[in-house]
N, C-alpha and C. Protein backbone atom coordinates (compact mmCIF):
# COMPACT_ATOMS: atom_id res chain seq x y z
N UNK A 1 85.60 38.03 63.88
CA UNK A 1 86.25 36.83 63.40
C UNK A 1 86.24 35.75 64.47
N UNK A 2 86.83 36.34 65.63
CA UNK A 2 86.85 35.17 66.55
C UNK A 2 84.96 34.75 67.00
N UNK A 3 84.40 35.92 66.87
CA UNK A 3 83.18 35.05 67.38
C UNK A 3 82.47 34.12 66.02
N UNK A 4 82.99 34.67 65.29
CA UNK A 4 82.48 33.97 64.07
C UNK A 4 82.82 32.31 64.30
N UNK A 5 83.54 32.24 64.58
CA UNK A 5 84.64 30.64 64.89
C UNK A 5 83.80 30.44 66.50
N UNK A 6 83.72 31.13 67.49
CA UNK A 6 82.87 30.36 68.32
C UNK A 6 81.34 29.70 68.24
N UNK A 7 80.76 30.55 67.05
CA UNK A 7 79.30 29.92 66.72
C UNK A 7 79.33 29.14 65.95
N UNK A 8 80.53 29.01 65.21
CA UNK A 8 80.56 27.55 64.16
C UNK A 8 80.79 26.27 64.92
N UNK A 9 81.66 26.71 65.81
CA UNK A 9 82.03 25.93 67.19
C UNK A 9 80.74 25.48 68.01
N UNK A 10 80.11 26.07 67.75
CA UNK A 10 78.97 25.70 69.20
C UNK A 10 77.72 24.96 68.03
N UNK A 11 77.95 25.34 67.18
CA UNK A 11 77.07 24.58 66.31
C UNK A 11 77.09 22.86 65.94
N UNK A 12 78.10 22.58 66.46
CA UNK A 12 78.86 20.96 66.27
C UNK A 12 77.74 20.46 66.90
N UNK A 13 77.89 19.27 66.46
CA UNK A 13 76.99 18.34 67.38
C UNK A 13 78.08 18.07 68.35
N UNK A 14 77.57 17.74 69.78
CA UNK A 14 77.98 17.01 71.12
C UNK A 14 77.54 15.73 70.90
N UNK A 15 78.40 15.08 72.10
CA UNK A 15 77.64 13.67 72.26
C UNK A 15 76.57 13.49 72.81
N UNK A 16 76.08 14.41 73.97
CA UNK A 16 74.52 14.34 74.19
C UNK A 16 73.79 14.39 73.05
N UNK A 17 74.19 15.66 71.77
CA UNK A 17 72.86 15.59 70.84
C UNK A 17 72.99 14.22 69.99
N UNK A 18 74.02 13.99 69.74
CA UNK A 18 74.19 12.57 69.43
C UNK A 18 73.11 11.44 69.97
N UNK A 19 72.90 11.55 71.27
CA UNK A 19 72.56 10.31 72.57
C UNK A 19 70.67 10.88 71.80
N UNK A 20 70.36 11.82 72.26
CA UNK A 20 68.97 12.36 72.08
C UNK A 20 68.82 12.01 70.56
N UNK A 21 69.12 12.45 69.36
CA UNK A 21 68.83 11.97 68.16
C UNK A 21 68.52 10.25 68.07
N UNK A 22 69.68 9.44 68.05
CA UNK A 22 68.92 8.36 68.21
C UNK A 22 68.33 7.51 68.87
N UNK A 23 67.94 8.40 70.16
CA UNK A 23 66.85 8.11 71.33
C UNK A 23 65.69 8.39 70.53
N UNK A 24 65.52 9.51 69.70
CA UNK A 24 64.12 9.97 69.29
C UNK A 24 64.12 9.59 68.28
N UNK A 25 65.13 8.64 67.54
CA UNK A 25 64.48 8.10 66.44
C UNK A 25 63.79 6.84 66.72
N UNK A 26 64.65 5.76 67.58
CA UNK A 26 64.23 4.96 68.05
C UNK A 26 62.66 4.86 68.44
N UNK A 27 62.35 5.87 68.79
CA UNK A 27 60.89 6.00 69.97
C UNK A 27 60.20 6.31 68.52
N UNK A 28 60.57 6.93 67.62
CA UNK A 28 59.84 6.84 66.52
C UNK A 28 59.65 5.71 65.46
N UNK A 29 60.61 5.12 65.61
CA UNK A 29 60.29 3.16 64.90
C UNK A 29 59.26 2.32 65.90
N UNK A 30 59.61 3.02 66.90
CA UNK A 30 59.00 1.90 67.57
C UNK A 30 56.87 2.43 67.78
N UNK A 31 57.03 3.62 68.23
CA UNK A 31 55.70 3.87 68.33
C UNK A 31 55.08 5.55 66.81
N UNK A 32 56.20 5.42 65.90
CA UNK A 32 55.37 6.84 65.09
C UNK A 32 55.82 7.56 65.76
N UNK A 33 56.29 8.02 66.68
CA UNK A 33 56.16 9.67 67.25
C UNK A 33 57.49 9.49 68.78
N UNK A 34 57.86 10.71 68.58
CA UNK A 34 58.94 10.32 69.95
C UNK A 34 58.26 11.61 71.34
N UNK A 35 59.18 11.32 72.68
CA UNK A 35 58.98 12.10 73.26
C UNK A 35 58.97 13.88 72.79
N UNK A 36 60.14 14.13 71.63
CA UNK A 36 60.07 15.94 71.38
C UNK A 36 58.78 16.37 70.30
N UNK A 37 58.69 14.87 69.74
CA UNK A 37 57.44 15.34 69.01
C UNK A 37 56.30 15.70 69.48
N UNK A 38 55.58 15.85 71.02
CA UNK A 38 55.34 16.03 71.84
C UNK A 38 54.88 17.80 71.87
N UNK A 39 56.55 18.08 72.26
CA UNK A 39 56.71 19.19 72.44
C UNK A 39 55.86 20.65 71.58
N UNK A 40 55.84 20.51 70.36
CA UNK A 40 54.74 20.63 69.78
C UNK A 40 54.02 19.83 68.56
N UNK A 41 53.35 19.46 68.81
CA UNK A 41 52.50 17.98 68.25
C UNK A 41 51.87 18.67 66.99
N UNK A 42 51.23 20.11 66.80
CA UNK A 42 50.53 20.48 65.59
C UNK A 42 51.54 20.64 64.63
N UNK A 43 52.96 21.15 64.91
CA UNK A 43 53.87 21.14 64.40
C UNK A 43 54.73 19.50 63.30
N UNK A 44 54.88 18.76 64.33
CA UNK A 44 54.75 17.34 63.43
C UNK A 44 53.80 16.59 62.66
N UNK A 45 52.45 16.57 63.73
CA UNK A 45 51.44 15.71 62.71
C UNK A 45 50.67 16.39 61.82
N UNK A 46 50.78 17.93 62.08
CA UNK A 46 50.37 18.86 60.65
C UNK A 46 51.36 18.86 59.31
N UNK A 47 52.50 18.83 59.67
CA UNK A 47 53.08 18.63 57.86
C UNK A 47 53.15 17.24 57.59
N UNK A 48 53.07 16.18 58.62
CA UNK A 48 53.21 14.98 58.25
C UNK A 48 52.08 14.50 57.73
N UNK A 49 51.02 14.90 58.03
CA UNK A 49 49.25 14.74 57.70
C UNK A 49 49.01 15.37 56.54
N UNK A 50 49.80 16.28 56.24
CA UNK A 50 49.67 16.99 54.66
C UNK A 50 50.84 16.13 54.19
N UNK A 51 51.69 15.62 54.10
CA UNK A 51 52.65 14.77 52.95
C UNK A 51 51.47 13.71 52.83
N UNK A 52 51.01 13.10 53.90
CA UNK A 52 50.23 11.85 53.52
C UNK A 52 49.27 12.10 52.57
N UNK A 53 48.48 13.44 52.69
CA UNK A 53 47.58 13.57 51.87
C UNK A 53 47.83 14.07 50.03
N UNK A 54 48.94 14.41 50.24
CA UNK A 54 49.69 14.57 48.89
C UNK A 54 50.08 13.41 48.29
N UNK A 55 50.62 12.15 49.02
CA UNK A 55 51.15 11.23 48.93
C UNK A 55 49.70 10.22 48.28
N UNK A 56 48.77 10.52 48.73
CA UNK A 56 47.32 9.81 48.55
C UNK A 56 46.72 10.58 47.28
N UNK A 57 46.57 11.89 47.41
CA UNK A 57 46.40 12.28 45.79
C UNK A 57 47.00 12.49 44.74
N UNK A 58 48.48 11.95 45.23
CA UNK A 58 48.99 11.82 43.99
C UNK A 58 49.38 10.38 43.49
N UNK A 59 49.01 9.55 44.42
CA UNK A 59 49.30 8.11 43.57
C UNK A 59 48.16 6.92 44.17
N UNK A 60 46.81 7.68 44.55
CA UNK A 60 45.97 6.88 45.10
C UNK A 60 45.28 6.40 43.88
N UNK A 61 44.73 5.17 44.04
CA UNK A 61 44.32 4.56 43.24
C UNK A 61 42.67 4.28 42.97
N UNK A 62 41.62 4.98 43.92
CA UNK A 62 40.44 5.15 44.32
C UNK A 62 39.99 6.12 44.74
N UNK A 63 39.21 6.93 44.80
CA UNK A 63 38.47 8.25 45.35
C UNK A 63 37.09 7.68 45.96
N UNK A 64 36.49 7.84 47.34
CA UNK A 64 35.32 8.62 47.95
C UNK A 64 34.11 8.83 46.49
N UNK A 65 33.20 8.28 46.97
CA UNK A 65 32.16 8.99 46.13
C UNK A 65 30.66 9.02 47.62
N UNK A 66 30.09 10.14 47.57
CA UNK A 66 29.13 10.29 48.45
C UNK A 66 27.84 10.28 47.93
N UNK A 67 26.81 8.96 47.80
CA UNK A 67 25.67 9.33 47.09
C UNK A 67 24.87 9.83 47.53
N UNK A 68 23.69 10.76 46.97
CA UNK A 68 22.65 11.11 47.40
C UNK A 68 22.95 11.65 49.15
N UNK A 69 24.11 12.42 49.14
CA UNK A 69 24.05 13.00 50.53
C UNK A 69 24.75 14.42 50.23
N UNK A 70 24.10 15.45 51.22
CA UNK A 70 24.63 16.66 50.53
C UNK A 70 25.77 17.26 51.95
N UNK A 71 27.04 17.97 51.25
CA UNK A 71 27.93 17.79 52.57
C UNK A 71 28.09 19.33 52.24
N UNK A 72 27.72 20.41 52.81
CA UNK A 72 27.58 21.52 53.28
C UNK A 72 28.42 22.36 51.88
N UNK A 73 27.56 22.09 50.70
CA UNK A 73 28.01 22.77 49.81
C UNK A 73 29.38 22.64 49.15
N UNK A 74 30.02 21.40 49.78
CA UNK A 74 31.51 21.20 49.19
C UNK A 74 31.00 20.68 47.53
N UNK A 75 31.92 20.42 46.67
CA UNK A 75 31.95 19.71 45.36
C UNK A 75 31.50 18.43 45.54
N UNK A 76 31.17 17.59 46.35
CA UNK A 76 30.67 16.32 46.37
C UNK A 76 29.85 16.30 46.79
N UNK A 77 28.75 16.04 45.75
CA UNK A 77 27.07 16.42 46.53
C UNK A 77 26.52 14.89 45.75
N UNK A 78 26.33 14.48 44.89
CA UNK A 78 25.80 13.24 44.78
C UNK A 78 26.40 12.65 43.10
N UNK A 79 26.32 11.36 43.17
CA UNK A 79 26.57 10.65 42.00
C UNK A 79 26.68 11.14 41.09
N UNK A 80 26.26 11.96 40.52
CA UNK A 80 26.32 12.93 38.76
C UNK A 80 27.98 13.49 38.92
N UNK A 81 28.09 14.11 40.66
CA UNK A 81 29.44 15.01 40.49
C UNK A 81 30.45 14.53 41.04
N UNK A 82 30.19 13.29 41.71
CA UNK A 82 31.39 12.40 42.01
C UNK A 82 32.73 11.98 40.98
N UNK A 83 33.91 12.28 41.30
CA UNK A 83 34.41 12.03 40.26
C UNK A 83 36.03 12.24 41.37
N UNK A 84 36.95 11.47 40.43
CA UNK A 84 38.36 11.82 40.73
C UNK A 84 38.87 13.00 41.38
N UNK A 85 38.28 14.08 40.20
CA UNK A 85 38.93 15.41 40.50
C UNK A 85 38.32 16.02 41.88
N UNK A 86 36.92 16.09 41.76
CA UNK A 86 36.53 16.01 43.20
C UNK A 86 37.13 15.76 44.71
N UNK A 87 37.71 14.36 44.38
CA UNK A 87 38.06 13.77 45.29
C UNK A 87 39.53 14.30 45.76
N UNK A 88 40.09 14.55 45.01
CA UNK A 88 41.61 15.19 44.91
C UNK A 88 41.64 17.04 45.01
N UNK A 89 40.45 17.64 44.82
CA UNK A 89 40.37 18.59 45.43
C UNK A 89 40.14 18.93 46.57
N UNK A 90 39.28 17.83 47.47
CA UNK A 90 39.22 18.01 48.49
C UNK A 90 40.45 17.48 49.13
N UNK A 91 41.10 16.61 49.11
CA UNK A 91 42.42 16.20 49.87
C UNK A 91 43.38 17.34 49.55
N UNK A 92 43.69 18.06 48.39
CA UNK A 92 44.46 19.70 48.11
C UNK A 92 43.79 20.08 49.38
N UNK A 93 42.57 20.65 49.34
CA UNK A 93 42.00 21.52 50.29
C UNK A 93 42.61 21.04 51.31
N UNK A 94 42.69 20.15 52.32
CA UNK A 94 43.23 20.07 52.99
C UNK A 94 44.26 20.07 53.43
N UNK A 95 45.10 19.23 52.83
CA UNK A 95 46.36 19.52 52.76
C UNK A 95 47.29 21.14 52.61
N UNK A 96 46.15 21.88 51.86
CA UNK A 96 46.63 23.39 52.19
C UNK A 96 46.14 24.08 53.55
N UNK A 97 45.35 23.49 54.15
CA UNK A 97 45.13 23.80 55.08
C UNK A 97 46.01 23.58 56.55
N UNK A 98 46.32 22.48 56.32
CA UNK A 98 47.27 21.93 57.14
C UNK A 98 48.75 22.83 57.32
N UNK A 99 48.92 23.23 55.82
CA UNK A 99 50.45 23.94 55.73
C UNK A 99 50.44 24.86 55.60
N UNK A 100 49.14 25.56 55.65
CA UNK A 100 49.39 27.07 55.76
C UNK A 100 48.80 27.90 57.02
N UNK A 101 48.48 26.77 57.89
CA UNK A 101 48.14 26.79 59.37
C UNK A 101 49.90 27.16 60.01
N UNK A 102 50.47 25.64 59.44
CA UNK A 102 52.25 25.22 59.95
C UNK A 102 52.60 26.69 59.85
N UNK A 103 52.69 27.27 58.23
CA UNK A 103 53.28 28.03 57.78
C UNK A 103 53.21 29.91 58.08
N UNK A 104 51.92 30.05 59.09
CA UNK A 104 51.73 30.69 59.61
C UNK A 104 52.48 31.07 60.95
N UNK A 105 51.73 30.26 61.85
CA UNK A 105 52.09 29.89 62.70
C UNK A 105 53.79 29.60 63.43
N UNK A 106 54.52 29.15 62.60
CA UNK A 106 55.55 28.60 62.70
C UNK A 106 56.61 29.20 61.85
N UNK A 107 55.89 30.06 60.38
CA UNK A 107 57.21 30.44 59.81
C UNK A 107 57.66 31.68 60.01
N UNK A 108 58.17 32.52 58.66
CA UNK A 108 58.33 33.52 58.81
C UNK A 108 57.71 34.88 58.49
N UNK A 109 56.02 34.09 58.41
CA UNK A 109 55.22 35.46 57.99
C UNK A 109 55.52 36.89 59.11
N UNK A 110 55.47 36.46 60.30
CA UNK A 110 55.31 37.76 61.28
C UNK A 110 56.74 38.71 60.49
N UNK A 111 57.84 38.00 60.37
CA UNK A 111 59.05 39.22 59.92
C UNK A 111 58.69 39.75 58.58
N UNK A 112 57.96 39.21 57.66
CA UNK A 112 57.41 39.35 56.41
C UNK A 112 55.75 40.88 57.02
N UNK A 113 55.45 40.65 57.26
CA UNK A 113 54.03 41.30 57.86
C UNK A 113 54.22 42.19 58.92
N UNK A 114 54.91 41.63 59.95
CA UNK A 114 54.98 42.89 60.98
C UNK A 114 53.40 41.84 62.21
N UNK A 115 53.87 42.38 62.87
CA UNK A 115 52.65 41.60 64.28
C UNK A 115 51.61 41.89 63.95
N UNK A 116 50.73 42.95 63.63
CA UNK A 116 49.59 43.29 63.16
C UNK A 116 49.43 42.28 61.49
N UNK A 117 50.03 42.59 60.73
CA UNK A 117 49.69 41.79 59.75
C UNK A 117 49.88 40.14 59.91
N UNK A 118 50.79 40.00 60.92
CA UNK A 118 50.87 38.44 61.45
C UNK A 118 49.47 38.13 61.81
N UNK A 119 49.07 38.93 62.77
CA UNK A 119 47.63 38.57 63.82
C UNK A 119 46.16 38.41 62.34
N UNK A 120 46.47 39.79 61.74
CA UNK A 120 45.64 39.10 60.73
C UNK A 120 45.62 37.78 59.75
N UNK A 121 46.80 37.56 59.43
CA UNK A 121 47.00 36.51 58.96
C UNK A 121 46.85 34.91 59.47
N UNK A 122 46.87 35.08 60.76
CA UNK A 122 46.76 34.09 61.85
C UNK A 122 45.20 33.69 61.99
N UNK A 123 44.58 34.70 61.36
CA UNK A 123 43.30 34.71 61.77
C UNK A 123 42.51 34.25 60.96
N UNK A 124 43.05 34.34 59.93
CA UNK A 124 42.78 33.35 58.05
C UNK A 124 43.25 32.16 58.68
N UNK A 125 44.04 31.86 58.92
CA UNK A 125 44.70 30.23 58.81
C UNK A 125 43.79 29.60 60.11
N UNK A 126 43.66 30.06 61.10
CA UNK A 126 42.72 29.57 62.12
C UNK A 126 41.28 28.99 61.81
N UNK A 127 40.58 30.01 60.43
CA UNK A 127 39.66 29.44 59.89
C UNK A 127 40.15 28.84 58.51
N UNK A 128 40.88 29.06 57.49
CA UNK A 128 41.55 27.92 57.14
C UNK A 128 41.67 26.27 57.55
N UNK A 129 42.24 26.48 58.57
CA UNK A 129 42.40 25.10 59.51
C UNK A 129 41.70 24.45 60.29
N UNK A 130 40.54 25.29 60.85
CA UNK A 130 39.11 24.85 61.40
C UNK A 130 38.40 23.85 60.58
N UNK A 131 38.15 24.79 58.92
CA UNK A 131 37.48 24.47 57.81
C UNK A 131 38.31 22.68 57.37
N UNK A 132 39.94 23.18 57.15
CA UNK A 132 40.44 21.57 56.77
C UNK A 132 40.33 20.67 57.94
N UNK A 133 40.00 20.92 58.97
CA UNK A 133 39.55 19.78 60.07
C UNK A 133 38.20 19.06 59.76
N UNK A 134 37.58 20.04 59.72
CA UNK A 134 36.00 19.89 59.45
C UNK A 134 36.09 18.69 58.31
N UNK A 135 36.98 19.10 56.98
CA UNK A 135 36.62 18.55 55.88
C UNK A 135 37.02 16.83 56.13
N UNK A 136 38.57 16.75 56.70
CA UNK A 136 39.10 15.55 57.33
C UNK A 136 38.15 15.03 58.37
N UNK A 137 37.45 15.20 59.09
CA UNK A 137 36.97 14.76 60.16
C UNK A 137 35.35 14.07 59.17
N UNK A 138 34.93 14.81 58.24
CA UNK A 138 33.54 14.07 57.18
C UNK A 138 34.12 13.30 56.54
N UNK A 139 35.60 13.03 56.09
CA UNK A 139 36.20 12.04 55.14
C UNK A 139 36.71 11.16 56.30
N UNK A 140 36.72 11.02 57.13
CA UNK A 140 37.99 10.26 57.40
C UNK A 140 38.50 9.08 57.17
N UNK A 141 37.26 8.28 57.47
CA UNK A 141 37.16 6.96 56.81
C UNK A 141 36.86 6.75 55.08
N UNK A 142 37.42 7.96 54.54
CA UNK A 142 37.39 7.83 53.23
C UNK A 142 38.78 7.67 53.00
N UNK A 143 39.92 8.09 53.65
CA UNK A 143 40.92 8.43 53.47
C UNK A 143 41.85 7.22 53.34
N UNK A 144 41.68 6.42 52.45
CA UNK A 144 42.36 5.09 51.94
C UNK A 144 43.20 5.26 50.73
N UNK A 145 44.02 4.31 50.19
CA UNK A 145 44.44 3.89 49.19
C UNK A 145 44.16 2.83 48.54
């Protein structure tokens, strides 16, 4: 009981975390990103890079079309198969890639799996996430609204 009441206790915010919160929001109006975002960077600009891309296939108003160029067997190979859905499958693709890199990495598969099934799993999302780099890095300058 009583420790129960000291961790609810210690859970309060202080005035330091006070001081640091809107230090790091600040640094984030001002430049996108603060000093803790930093701390680990795949961690922020990977789910934030997948909202954007959700945010783009679900209310973008234009899709990418690639003519007469063939891009390593993805769904967009030339004018006949260019199309919306195309275009919005590949931004899914990525965007799952992005969060199931995070979601690896960062969540709670290892207590779900056990370390061995973590390591395997880690090992999907590594090429998972290789692959959605790859795909972002041939679009990039497609990636408009």
């Amino acid at each position: 009981m009583l420790i129960d009441f000291y961790w609810r206790l210690r859970r309060l915010p202080t005035p330091r975390d006070w001081y640091y919160a809107v230090k790091w929001a600040i640094q984030r109006m001002r430049r996108g990103w603060s000093k803790r975002d930093n701390w680990s960077m795949y961690s922020y600009v990977g789910p934030m890079m997948a909202d954007m891309l959700k945010d783009l296939r679900e209310s973008g108003h234009g899709y990418t079309c690639v003519h007469g160029y063939e891009t390593r067997g993805q769904h967009m190979l030339d004018s006949d198969e260019c199309g919306p859905e195309d275009w919005w499958a590949m931004l899914h693709r990525i965007e799952f890639g992005l969060r199931y890199y995070d979601y690896v990495f960062d969540g709670d598969c290892d207590e779900h799996y056990g370390f061995d099934g973590w390591r395997a799993k880690m090992d999907n999302a590594e090429a998972v996430k290789n692959q959605a780099f790859a795909d972002l890095g041939e679009y990039w300058g497609a990636l408009w609204d």
